[in-house]
Protein backbone atom coordinates (compact mmCIF):
# COMPACT_ATOMS: atom_id res chain seq x y z
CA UNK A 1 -58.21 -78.50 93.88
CA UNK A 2 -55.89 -81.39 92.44
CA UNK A 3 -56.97 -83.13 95.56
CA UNK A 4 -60.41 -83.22 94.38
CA UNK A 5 -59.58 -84.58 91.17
CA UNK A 6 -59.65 -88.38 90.39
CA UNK A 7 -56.46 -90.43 90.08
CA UNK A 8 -57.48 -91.19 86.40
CA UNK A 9 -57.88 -87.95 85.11
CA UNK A 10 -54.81 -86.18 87.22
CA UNK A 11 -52.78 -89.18 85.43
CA UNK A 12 -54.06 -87.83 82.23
CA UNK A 13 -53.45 -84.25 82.62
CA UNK A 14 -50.01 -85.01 84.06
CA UNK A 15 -49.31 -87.24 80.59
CA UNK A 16 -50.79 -84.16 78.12
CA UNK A 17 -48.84 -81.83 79.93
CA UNK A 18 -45.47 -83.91 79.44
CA UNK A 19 -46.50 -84.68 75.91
CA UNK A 20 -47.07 -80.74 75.47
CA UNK A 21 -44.07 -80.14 77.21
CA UNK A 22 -41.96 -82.53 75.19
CA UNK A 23 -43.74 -80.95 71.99
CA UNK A 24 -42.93 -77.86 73.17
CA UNK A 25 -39.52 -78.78 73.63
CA UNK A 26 -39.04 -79.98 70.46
CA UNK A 27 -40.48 -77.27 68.63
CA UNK A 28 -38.29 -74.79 70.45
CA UNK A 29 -35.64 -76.74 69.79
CA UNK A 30 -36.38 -77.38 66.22
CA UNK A 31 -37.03 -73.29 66.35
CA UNK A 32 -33.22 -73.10 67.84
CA UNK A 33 -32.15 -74.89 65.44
CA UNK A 34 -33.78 -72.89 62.47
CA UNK A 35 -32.63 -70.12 64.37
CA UNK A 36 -29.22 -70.88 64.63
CA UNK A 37 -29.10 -71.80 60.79
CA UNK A 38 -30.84 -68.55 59.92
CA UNK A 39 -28.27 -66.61 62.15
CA UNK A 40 -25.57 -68.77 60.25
CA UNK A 41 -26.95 -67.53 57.06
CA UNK A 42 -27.41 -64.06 58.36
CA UNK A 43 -23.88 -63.86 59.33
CA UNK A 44 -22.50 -65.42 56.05
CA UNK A 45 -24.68 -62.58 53.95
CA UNK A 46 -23.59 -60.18 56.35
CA UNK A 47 -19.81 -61.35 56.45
CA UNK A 48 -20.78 -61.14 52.58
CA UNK A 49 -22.39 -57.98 52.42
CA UNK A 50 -18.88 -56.77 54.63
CA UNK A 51 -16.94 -57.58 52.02
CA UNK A 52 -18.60 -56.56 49.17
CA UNK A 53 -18.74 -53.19 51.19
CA UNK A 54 -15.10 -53.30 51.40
CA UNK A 55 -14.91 -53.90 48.21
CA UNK A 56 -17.10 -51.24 47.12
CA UNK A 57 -15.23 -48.66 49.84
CA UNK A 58 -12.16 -50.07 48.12
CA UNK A 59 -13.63 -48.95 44.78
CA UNK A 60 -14.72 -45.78 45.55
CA UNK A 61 -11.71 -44.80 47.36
CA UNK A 62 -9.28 -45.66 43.97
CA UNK A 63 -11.95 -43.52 42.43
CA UNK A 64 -11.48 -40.50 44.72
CA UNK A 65 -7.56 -40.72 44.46
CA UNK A 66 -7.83 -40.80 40.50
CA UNK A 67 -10.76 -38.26 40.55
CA UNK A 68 -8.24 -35.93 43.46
CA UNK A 69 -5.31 -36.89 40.68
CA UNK A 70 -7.73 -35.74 38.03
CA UNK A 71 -8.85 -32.86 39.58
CA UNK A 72 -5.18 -31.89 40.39
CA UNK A 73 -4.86 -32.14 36.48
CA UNK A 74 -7.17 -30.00 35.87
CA UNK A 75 -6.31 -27.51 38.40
CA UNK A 76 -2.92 -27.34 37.09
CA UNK A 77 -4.46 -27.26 33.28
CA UNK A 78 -6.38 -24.12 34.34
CA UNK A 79 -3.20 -22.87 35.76
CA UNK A 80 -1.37 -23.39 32.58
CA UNK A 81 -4.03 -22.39 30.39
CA UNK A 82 -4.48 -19.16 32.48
CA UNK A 83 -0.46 -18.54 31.93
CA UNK A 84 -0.96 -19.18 28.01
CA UNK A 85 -3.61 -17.10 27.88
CA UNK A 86 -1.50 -14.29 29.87
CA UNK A 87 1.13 -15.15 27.01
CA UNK A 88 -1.10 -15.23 24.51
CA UNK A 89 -2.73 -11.30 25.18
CA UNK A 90 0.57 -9.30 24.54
CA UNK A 91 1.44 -11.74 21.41
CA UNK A 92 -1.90 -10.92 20.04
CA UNK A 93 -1.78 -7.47 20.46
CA UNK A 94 1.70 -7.33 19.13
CA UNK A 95 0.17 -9.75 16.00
CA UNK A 96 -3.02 -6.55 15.65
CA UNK A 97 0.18 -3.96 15.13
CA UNK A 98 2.22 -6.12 13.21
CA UNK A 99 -0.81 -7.00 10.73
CA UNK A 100 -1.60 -2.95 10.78
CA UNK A 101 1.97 -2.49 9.76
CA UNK A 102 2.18 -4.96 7.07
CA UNK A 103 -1.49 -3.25 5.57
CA UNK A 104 0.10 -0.24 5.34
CA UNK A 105 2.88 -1.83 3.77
CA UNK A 106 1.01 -3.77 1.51
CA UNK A 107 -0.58 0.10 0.37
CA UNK A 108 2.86 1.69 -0.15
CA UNK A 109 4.08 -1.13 -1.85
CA UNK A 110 0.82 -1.10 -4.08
CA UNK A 111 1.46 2.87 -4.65
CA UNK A 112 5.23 2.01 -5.28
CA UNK A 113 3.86 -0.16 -7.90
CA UNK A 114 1.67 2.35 -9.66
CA UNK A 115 4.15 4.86 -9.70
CA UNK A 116 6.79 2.38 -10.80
CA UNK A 117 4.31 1.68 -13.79
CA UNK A 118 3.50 5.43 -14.25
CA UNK A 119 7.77 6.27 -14.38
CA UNK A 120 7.84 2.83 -17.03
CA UNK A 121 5.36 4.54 -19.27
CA UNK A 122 7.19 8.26 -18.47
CA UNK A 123 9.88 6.36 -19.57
CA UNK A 124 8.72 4.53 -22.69
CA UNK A 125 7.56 8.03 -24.11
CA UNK A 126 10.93 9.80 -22.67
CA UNK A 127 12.85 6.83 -25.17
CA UNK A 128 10.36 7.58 -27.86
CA UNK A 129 10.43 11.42 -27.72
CA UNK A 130 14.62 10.92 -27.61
CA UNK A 131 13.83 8.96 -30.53
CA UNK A 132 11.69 11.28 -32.57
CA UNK A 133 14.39 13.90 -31.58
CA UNK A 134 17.31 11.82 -33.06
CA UNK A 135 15.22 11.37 -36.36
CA UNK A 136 14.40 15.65 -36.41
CA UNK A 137 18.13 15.88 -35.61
CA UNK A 138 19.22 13.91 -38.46
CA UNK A 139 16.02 15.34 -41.05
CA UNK A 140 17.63 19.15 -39.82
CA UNK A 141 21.27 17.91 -40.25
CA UNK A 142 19.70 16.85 -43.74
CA UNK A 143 18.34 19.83 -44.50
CA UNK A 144 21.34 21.86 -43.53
CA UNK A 145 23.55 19.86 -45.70
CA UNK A 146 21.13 20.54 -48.71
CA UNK A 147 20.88 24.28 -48.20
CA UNK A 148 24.56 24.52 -47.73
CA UNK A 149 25.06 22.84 -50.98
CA UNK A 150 22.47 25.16 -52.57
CA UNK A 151 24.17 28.01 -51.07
CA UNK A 152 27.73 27.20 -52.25
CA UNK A 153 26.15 26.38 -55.88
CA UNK A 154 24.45 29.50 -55.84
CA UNK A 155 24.89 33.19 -56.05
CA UNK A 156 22.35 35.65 -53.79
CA UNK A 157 21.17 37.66 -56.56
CA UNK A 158 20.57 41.60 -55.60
CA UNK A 159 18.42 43.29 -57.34
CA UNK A 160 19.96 46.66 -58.13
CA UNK A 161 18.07 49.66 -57.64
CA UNK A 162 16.52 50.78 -61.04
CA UNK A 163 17.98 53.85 -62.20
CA UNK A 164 14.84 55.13 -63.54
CA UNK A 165 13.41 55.81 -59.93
CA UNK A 166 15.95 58.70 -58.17
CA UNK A 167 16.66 58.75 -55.23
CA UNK A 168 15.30 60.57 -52.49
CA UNK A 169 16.30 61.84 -49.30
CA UNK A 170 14.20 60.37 -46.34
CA UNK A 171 14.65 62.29 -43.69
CA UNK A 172 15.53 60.59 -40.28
CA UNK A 173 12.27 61.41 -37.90
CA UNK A 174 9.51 59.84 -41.70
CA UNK A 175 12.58 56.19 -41.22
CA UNK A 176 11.91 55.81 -37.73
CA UNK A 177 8.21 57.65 -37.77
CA UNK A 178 6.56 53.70 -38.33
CA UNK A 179 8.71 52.15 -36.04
CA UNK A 180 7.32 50.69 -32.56
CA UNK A 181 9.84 50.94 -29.66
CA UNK A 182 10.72 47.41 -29.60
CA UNK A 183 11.38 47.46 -33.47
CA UNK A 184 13.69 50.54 -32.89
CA UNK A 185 15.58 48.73 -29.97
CA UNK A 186 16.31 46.24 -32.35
CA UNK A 187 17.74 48.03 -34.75
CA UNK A 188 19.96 49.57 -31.99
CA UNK A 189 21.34 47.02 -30.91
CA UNK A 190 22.07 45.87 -34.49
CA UNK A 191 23.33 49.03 -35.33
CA UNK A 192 25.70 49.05 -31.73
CA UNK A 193 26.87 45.27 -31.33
CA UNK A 194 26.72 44.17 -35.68
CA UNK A 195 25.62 41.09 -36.69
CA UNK A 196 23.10 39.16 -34.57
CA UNK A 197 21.39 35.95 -34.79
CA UNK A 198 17.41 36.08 -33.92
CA UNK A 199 18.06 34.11 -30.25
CA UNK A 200 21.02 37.02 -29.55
CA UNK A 201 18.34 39.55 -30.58
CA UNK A 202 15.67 37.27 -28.21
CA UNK A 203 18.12 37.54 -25.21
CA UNK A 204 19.04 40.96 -25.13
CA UNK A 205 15.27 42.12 -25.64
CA UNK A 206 13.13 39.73 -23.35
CA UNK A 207 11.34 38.41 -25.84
CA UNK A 208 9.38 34.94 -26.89
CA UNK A 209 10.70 32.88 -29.87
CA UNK A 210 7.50 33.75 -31.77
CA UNK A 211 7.90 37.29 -30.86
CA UNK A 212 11.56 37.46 -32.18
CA UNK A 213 10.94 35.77 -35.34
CA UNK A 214 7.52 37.65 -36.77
CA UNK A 215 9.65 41.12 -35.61
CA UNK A 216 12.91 40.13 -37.59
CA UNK A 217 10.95 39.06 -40.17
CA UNK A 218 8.83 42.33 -40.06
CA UNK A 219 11.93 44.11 -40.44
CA UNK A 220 13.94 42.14 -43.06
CA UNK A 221 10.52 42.33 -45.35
CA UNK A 222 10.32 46.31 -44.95
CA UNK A 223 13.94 46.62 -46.01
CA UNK A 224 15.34 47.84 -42.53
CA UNK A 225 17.71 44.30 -42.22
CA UNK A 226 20.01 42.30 -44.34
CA UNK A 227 19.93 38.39 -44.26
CA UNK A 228 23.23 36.05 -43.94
CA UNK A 229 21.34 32.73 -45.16
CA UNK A 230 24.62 30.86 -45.47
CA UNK A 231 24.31 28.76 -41.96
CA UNK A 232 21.66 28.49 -39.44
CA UNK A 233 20.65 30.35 -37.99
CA UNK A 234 20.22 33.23 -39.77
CA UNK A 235 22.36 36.42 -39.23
CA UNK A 236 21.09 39.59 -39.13
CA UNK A 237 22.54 43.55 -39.95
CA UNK A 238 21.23 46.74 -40.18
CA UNK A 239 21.32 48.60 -43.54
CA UNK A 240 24.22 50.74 -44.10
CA UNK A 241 22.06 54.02 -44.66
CA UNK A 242 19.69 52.66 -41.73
CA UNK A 243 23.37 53.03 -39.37
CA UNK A 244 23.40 56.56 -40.95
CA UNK A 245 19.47 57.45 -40.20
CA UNK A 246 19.78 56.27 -36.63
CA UNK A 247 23.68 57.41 -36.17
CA UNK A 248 22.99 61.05 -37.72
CA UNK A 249 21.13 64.07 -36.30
CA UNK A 250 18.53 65.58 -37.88
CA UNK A 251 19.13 69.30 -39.34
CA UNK A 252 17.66 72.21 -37.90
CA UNK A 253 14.89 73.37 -40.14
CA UNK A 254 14.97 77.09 -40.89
């Protein structure tokens, strides 16, 4: 077919197609070129993207041996809070009973307290009762010395028995006829052991204070007794004719 063709235009074609092949050339090697700068680039962002990654794995693997180091610290944290805290239980329960104990120490020292302040006011009225006692004592020891004094300035005046009223014979059941039994044991024991005093009469009768005194005085006012008012306490006898009454059987009536 390139037979056919002319001279002329064969010449032509053969020049466009070294032209295009020369352009062609030149473009590829122009694209080589861009090529070989954009590999060169490549690699230098690559060489640089390397070593940032190094850097980076660098990084990260300080941060996993101080996060593994942390980590270890806090394992071992755990571990010694979990020991304090095994510690801690028995202390605390110990602390509960201790605290219980000092409660109920704080109550009996509380009550010690109030009965301290109830044996200071027992007190206080013990010292003022011993003190209204050492006043009576020295008012009686007063008194005593006054009726002493009376009684060694003075007589006891008896009234004798008037003349103009005779005397009558009583017998022995109409004397003792009034008397109750405990009035009559009195007198008996007067009339068997002498002169008593009203507490020796209260002793040997089992009887109150009260009693004691409204019977002896019962019986000094009917004119069984006879008085010693010279000391206190008073001394008590039996009448003479009263020993004879009780002493003395009474006649057989005919």
């Amino acid at each position: 077919m390139l037979e056919l063709l002319p001279l002329g235009l064969f010449t032509i074609l053969l020049i466009v197609t070294v032209t295009a092949t020369c352009e062609y050339y030149k473009q590829l090697r122009k694209a080589q070129k861009e090529y070989e700068k954009a590999r060169d680039v490549v690699e230098d962002i690559v060489s640089s993207f390397n070593r940032e990654l190094k850097r980076k794995a660098e990084r990260i693997e300080a941060v996993e041996y101080k996060v593994e180091g942390i980590n270890s610290k806090v394992d071992a944290g755990f571990r010694k809070t979990e020991e304090i805290e095994n510690r801690i239980t028995p202390i605390e329960s110990q602390l509960k009973v201790q605290l219980e104990q000092i409660k109920s120490l704080e109550e009996k020292i509380e009550n010690s307290i109030h009965t301290l302040q109830k044996v200071a006011a027992v007190d206080t009225k013990i010292v003022e009762i011993e003190t209204a006692q050492k006043t009576l004592g020295t008012k009686i020891g007063s008194l005593e010395e006054q009726m002493q004094k009376i009684v060694s300035t003075q007589e006891i005046k008896v009234e004798p028995q008037s003349a103009a009223i005779p005397v009558v014979p009583i017998k022995r059941d109409k004397a003792i006829a009034a008397l109750t039994d405990t009035e009559f044991a009195a007198l008996d024991f007067l009339a068997t052991e002498g002169p008593k005093t009203a507490p020796e009469i209260k002793e040997k009768l089992q009887l109150s204070r009260e009693h004691t005194a409204r019977l002896m005085k019962k019986l000094y006012e009917e004119g069984y007794l006879e008085r010693e008012t010279g000391k206190l306490p008073f001394k008590y006898s039996i009448k003479e004719e009263m020993i004879k009454l009780l002493r003395k059987p009474e006649p057989q009536s005919t």
